[in-house]
C-alpha atoms as a PDB file:
ATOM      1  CA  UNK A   1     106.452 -52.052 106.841  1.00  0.00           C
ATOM      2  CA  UNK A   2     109.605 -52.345 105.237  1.00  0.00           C
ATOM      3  CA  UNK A   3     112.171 -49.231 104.792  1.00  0.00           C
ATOM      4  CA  UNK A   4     112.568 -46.972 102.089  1.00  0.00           C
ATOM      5  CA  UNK A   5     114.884 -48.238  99.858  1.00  0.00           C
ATOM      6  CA  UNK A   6     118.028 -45.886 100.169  1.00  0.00           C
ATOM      7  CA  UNK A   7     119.029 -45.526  96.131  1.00  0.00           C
ATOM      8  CA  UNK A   8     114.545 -45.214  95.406  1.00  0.00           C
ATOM      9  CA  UNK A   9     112.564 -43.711  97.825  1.00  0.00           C
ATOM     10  CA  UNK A  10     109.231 -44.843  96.156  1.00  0.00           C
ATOM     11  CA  UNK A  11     110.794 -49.073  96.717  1.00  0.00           C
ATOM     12  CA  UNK A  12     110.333 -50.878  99.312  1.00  0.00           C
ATOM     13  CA  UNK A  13     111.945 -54.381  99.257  1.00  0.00           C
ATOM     14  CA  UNK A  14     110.098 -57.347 101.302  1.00  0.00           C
ATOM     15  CA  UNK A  15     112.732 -58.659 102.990  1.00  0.00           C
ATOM     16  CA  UNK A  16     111.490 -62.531 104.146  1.00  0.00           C
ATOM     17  CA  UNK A  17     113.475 -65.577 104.082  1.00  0.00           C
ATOM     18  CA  UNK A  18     109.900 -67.578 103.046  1.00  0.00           C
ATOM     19  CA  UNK A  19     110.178 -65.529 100.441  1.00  0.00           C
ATOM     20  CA  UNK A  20     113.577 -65.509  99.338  1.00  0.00           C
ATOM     21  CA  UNK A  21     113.247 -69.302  99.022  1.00  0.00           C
ATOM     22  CA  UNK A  22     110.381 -69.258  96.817  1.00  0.00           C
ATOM     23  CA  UNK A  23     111.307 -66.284  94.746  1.00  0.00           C
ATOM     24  CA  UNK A  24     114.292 -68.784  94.010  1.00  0.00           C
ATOM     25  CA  UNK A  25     112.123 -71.418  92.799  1.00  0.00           C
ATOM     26  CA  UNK A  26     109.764 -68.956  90.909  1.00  0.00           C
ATOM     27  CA  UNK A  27     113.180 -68.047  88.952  1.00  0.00           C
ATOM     28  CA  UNK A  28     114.216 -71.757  88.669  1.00  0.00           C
ATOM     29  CA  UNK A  29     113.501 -72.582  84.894  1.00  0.00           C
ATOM     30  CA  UNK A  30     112.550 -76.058  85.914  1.00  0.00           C
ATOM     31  CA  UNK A  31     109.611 -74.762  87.848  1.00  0.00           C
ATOM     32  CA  UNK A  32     106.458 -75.996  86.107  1.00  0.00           C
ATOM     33  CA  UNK A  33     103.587 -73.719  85.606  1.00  0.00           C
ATOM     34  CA  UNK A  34     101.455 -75.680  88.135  1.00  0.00           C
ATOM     35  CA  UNK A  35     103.924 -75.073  90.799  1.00  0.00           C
ATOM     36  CA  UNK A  36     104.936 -71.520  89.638  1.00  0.00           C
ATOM     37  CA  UNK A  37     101.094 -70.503  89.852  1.00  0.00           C
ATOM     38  CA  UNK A  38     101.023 -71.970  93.335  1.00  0.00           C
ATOM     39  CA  UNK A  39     103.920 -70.479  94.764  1.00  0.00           C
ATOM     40  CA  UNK A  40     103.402 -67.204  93.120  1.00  0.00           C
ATOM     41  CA  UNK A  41      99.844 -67.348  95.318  1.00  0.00           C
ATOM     42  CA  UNK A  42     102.137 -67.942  98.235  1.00  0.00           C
ATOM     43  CA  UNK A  43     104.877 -64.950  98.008  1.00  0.00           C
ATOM     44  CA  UNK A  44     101.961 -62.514  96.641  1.00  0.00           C
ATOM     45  CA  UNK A  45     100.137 -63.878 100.543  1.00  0.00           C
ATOM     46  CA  UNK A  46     103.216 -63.383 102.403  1.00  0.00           C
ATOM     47  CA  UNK A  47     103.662 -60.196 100.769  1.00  0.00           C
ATOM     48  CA  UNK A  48     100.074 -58.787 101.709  1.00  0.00           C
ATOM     49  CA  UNK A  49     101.534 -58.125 105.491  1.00  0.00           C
ATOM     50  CA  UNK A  50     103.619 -55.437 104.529  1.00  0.00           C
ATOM     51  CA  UNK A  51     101.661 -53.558 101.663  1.00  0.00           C
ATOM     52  CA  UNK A  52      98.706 -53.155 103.609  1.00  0.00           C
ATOM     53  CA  UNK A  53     100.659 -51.936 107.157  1.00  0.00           C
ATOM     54  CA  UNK A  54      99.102 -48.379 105.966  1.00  0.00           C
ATOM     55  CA  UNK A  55      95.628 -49.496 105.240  1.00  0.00           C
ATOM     56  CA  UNK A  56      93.061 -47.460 108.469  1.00  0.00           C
ATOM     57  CA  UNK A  57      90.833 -49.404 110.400  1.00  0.00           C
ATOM     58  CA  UNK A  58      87.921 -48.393 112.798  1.00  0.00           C
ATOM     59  CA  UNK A  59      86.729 -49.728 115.888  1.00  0.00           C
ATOM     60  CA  UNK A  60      83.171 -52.098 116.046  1.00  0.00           C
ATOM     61  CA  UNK A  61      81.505 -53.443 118.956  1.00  0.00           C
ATOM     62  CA  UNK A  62      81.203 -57.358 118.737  1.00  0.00           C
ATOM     63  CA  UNK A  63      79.849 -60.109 121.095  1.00  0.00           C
ATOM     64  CA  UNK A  64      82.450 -63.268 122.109  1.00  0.00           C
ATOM     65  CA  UNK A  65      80.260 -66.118 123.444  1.00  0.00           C
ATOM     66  CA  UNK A  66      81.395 -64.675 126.912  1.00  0.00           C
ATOM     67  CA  UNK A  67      81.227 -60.674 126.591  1.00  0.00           C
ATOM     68  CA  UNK A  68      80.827 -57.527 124.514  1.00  0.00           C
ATOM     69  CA  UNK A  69      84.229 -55.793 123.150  1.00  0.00           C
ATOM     70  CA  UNK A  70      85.741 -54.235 120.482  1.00  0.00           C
ATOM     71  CA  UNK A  71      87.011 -55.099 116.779  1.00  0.00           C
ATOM     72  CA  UNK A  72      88.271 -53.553 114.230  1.00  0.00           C
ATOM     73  CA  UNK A  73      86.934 -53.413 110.492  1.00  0.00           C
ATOM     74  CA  UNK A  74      88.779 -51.623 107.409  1.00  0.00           C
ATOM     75  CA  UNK A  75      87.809 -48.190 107.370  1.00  0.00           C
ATOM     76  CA  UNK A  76      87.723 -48.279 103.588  1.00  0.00           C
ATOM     77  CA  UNK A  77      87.257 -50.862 100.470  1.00  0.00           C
ATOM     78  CA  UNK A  78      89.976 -52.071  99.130  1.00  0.00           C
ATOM     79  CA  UNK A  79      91.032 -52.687  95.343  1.00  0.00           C
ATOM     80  CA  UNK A  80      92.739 -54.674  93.638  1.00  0.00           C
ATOM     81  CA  UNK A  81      93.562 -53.666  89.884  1.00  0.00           C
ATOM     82  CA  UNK A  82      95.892 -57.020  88.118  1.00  0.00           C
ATOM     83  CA  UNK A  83      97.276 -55.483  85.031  1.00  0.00           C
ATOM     84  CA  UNK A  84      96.136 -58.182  82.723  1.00  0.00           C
ATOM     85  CA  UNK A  85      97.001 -60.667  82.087  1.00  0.00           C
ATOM     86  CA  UNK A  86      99.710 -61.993  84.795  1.00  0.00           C
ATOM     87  CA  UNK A  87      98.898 -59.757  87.108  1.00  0.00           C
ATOM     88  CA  UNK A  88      96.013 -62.350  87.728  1.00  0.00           C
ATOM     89  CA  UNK A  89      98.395 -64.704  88.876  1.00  0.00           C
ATOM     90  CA  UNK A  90      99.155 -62.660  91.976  1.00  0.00           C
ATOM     91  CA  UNK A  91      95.196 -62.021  92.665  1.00  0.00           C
ATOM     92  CA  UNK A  92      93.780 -65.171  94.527  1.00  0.00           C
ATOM     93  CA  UNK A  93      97.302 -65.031  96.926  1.00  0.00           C
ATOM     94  CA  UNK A  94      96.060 -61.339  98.166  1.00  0.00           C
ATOM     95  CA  UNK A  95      91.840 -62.211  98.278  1.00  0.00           C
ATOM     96  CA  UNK A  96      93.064 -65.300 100.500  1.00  0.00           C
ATOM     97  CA  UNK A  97      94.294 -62.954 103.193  1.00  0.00           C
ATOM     98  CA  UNK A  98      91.735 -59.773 101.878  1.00  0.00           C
ATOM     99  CA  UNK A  99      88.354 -61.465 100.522  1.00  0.00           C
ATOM    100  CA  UNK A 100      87.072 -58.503 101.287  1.00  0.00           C
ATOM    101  CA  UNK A 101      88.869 -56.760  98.542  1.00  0.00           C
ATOM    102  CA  UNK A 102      87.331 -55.851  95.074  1.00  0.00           C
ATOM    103  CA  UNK A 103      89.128 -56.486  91.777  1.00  0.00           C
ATOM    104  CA  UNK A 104      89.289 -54.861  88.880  1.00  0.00           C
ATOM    105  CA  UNK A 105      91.072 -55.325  85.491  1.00  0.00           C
ATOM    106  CA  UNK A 106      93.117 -53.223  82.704  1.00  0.00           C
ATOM    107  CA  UNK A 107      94.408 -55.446  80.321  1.00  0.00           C
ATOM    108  CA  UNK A 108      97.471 -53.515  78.803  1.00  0.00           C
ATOM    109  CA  UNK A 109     100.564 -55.475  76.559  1.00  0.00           C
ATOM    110  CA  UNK A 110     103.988 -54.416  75.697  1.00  0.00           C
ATOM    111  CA  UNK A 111     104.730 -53.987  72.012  1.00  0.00           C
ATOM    112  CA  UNK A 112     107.461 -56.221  71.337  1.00  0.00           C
ATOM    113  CA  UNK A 113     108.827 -53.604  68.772  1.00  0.00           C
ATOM    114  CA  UNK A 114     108.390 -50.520  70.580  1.00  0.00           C
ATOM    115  CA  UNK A 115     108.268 -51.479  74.245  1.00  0.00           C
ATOM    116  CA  UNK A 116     105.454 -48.848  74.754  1.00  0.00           C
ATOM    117  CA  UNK A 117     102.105 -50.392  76.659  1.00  0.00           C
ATOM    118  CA  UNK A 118      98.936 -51.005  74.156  1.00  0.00           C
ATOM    119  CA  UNK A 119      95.720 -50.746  76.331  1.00  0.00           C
ATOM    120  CA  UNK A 120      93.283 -53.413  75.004  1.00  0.00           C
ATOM    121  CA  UNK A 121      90.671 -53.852  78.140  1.00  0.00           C
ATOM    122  CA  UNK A 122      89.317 -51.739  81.349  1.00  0.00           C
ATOM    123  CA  UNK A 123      87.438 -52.923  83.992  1.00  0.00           C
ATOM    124  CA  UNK A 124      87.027 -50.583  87.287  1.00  0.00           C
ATOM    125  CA  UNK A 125      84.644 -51.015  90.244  1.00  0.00           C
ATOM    126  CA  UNK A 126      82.386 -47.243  90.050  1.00  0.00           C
ATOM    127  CA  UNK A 127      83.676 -46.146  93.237  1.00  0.00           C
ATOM    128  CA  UNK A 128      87.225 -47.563  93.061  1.00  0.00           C
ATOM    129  CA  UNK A 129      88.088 -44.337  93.910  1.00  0.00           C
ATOM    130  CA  UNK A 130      86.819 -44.909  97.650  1.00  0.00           C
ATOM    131  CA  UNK A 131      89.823 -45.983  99.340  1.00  0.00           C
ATOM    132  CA  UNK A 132      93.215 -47.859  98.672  1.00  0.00           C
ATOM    133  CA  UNK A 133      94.549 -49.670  95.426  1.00  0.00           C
ATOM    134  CA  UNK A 134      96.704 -51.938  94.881  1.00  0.00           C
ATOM    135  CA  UNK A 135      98.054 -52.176  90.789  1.00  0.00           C
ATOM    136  CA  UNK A 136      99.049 -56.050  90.830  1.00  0.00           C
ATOM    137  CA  UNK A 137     101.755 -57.223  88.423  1.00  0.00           C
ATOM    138  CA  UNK A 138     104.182 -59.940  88.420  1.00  0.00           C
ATOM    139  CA  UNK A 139     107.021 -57.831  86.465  1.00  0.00           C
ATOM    140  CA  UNK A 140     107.705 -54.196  86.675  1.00  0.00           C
ATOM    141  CA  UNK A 141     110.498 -54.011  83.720  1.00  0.00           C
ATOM    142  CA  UNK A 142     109.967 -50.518  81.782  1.00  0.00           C
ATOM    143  CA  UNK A 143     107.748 -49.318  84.076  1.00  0.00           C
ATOM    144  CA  UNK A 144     105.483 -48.574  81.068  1.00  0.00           C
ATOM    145  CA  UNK A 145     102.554 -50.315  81.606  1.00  0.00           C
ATOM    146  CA  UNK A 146     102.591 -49.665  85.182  1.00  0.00           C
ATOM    147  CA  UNK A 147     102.437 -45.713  84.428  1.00  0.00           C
ATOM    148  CA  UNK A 148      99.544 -46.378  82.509  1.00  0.00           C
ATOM    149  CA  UNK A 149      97.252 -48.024  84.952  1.00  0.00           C
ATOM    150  CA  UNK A 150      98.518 -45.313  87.437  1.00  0.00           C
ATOM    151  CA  UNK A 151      97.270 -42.663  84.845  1.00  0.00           C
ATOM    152  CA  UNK A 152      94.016 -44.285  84.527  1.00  0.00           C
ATOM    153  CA  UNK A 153      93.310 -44.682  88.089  1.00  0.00           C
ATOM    154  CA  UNK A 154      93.913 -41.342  88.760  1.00  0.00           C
ATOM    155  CA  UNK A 155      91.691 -40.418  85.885  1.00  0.00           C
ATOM    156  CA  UNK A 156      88.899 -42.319  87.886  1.00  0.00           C
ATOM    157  CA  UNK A 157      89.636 -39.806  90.844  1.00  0.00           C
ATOM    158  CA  UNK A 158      91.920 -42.609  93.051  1.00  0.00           C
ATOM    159  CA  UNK A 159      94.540 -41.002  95.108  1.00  0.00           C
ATOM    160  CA  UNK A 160      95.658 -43.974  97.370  1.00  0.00           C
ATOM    161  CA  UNK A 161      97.665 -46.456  94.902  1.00  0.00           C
ATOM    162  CA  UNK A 162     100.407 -48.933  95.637  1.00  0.00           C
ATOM    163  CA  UNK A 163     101.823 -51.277  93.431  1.00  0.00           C
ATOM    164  CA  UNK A 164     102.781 -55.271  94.295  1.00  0.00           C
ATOM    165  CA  UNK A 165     105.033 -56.598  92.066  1.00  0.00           C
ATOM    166  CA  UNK A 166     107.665 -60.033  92.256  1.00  0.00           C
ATOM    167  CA  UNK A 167     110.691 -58.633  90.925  1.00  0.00           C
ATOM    168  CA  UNK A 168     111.448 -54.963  90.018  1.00  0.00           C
ATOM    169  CA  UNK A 169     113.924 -53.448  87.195  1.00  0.00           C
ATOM    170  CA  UNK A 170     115.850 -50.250  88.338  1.00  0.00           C
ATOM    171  CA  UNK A 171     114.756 -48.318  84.676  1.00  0.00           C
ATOM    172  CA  UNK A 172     110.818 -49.334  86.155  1.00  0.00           C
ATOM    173  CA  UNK A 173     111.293 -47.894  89.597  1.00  0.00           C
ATOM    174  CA  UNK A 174     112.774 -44.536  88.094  1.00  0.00           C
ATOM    175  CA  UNK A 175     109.885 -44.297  85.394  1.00  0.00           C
ATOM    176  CA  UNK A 176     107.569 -44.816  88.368  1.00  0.00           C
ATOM    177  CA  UNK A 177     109.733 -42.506  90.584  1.00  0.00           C
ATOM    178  CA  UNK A 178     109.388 -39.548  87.635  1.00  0.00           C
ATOM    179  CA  UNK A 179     106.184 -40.000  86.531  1.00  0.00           C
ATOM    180  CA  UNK A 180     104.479 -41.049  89.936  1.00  0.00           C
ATOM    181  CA  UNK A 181     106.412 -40.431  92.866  1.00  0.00           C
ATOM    182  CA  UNK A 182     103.735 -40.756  95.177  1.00  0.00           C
ATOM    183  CA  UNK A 183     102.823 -44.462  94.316  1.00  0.00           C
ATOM    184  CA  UNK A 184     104.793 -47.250  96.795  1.00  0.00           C
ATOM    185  CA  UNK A 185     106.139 -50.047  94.939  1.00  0.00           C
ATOM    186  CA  UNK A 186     105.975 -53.259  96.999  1.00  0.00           C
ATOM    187  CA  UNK A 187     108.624 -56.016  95.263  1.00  0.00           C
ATOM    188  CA  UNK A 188     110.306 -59.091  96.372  1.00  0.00           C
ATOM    189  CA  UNK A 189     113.402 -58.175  94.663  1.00  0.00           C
ATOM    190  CA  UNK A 190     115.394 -55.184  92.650  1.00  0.00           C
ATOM    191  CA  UNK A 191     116.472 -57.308  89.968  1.00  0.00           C
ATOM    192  CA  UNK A 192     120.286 -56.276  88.321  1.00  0.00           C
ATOM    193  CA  UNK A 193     118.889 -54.150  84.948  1.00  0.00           C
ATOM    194  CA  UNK A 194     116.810 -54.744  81.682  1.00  0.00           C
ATOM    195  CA  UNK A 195     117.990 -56.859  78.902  1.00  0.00           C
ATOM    196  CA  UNK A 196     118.327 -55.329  75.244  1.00  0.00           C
ATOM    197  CA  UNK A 197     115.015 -56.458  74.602  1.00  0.00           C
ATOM    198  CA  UNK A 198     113.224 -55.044  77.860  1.00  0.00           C
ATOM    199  CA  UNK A 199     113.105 -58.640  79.486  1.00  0.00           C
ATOM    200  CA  UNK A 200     114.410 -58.255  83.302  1.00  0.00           C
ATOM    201  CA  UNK A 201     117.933 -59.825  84.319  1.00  0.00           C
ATOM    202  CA  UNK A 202     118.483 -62.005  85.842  1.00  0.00           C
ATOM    203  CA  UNK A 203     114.343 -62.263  86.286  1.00  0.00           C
ATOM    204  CA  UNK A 204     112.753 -65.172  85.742  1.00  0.00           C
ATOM    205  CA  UNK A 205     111.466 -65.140  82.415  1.00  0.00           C
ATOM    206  CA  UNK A 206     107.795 -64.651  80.927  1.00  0.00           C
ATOM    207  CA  UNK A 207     105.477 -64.555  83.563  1.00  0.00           C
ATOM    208  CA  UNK A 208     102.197 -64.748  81.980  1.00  0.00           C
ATOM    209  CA  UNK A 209     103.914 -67.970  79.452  1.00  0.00           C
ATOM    210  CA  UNK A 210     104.756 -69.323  83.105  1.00  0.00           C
ATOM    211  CA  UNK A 211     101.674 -69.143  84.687  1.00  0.00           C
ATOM    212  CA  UNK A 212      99.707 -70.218  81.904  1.00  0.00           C
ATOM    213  CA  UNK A 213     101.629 -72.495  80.278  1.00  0.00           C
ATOM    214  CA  UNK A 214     102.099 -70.721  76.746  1.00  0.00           C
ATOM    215  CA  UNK A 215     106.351 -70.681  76.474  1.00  0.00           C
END
């Protein structure tokens, strides 16, 4: 698992030249939306290594077509929670390496006015309070919407939550940091700041336009 990050405790950067080169061509505004959908599924794969380094397992008994021995199953269901809607981008990268994994959904937007998160869907498995989740989300910029889904899951009793995330801003980390310390945020990279308009710099523009092919 990656090191605390040493100016945000709560950040922990995945440091991986596979995915330093495709985090470039994620930012690359030449990328099309066919290719940024695929390679997003890649990095949010490669990424899955780290973020679940805490998750407990517990021992089975299996047969191999010689002998009895032992295996080792999660101890706990895993969920994921996308924070609609590009946070679905990063989903079928994660349930290649966990298809064991549940998904749920909160569908939250900024306001383009007042940067504050409008909730507009929700989505939870009934017991997603039974072991680890993981808030998914391309962007972590204000750190608004993120806070949110963290309230709400705690709300539905969850006490294990991470979030995965491509590229960070330092204002989202600190929201996170003040208003849920205890969360781990998994990125790719802590981008330079937020833009005057809340859009992360240098970032890599709109990531649910990029995915689905709205810009």
């Amino acid at each position: 698992m990656p090191n605390a990050h040493s100016k945000h405790p709560n950040l922990r950067v995945v440091d991986h030249p596979l995915i330093a080169v495709k985090l470039g061509r994620l930012r690359d505004e030449r990328t099309s939306s066919d290719d940024f959908r695929r390679l997003l599924d890649q990095v949010a794969g490669l990424m899955v290594y780290s973020v679940s380094a805490a998750f407990e397992t517990e021992p089975i008994e299996i047969k191999t077509p010689l002998e009895k021995t032992k295996g080792k199953i999660l101890s706990k269901p895993v969920t994921l929670v996308p924070i609609l809607r590009a946070g679905i981008g990063m989903t079928d990268g994660i349930l290649a390496l966990m298809p064991e994994a549940r998904v749920g959904h909160l569908g939250v937007y900024r306001d383009e006015q007042s940067h504050q998160p409008v909730a507009y869907y929700e989505k939870l498995p009934v017991d997603v309070a039974a072991g680890p989740v993981l808030v998914v989300d391309p962007m972590l910029a204000t750190g608004g919407s993120a806070s949110y889904v963290v309230d709400r899951l705690r709300n539905a009793g969850c006490e294990q939550v991470s979030m995965v995330c491509l590229v960070a801003a330092p204002e989202g980390v600190e929201l996170m940091a003040k208003q849920h310390p205890d969360v781990t945020i998994f990125t790719a990279a802590l981008d330079r700041q937020l833009s005057a308009q809340a859009y992360i710099l240098p970032g890599l523009g709109d990531a649910g336009d990029r995915i689905f092919g709205t810009q």
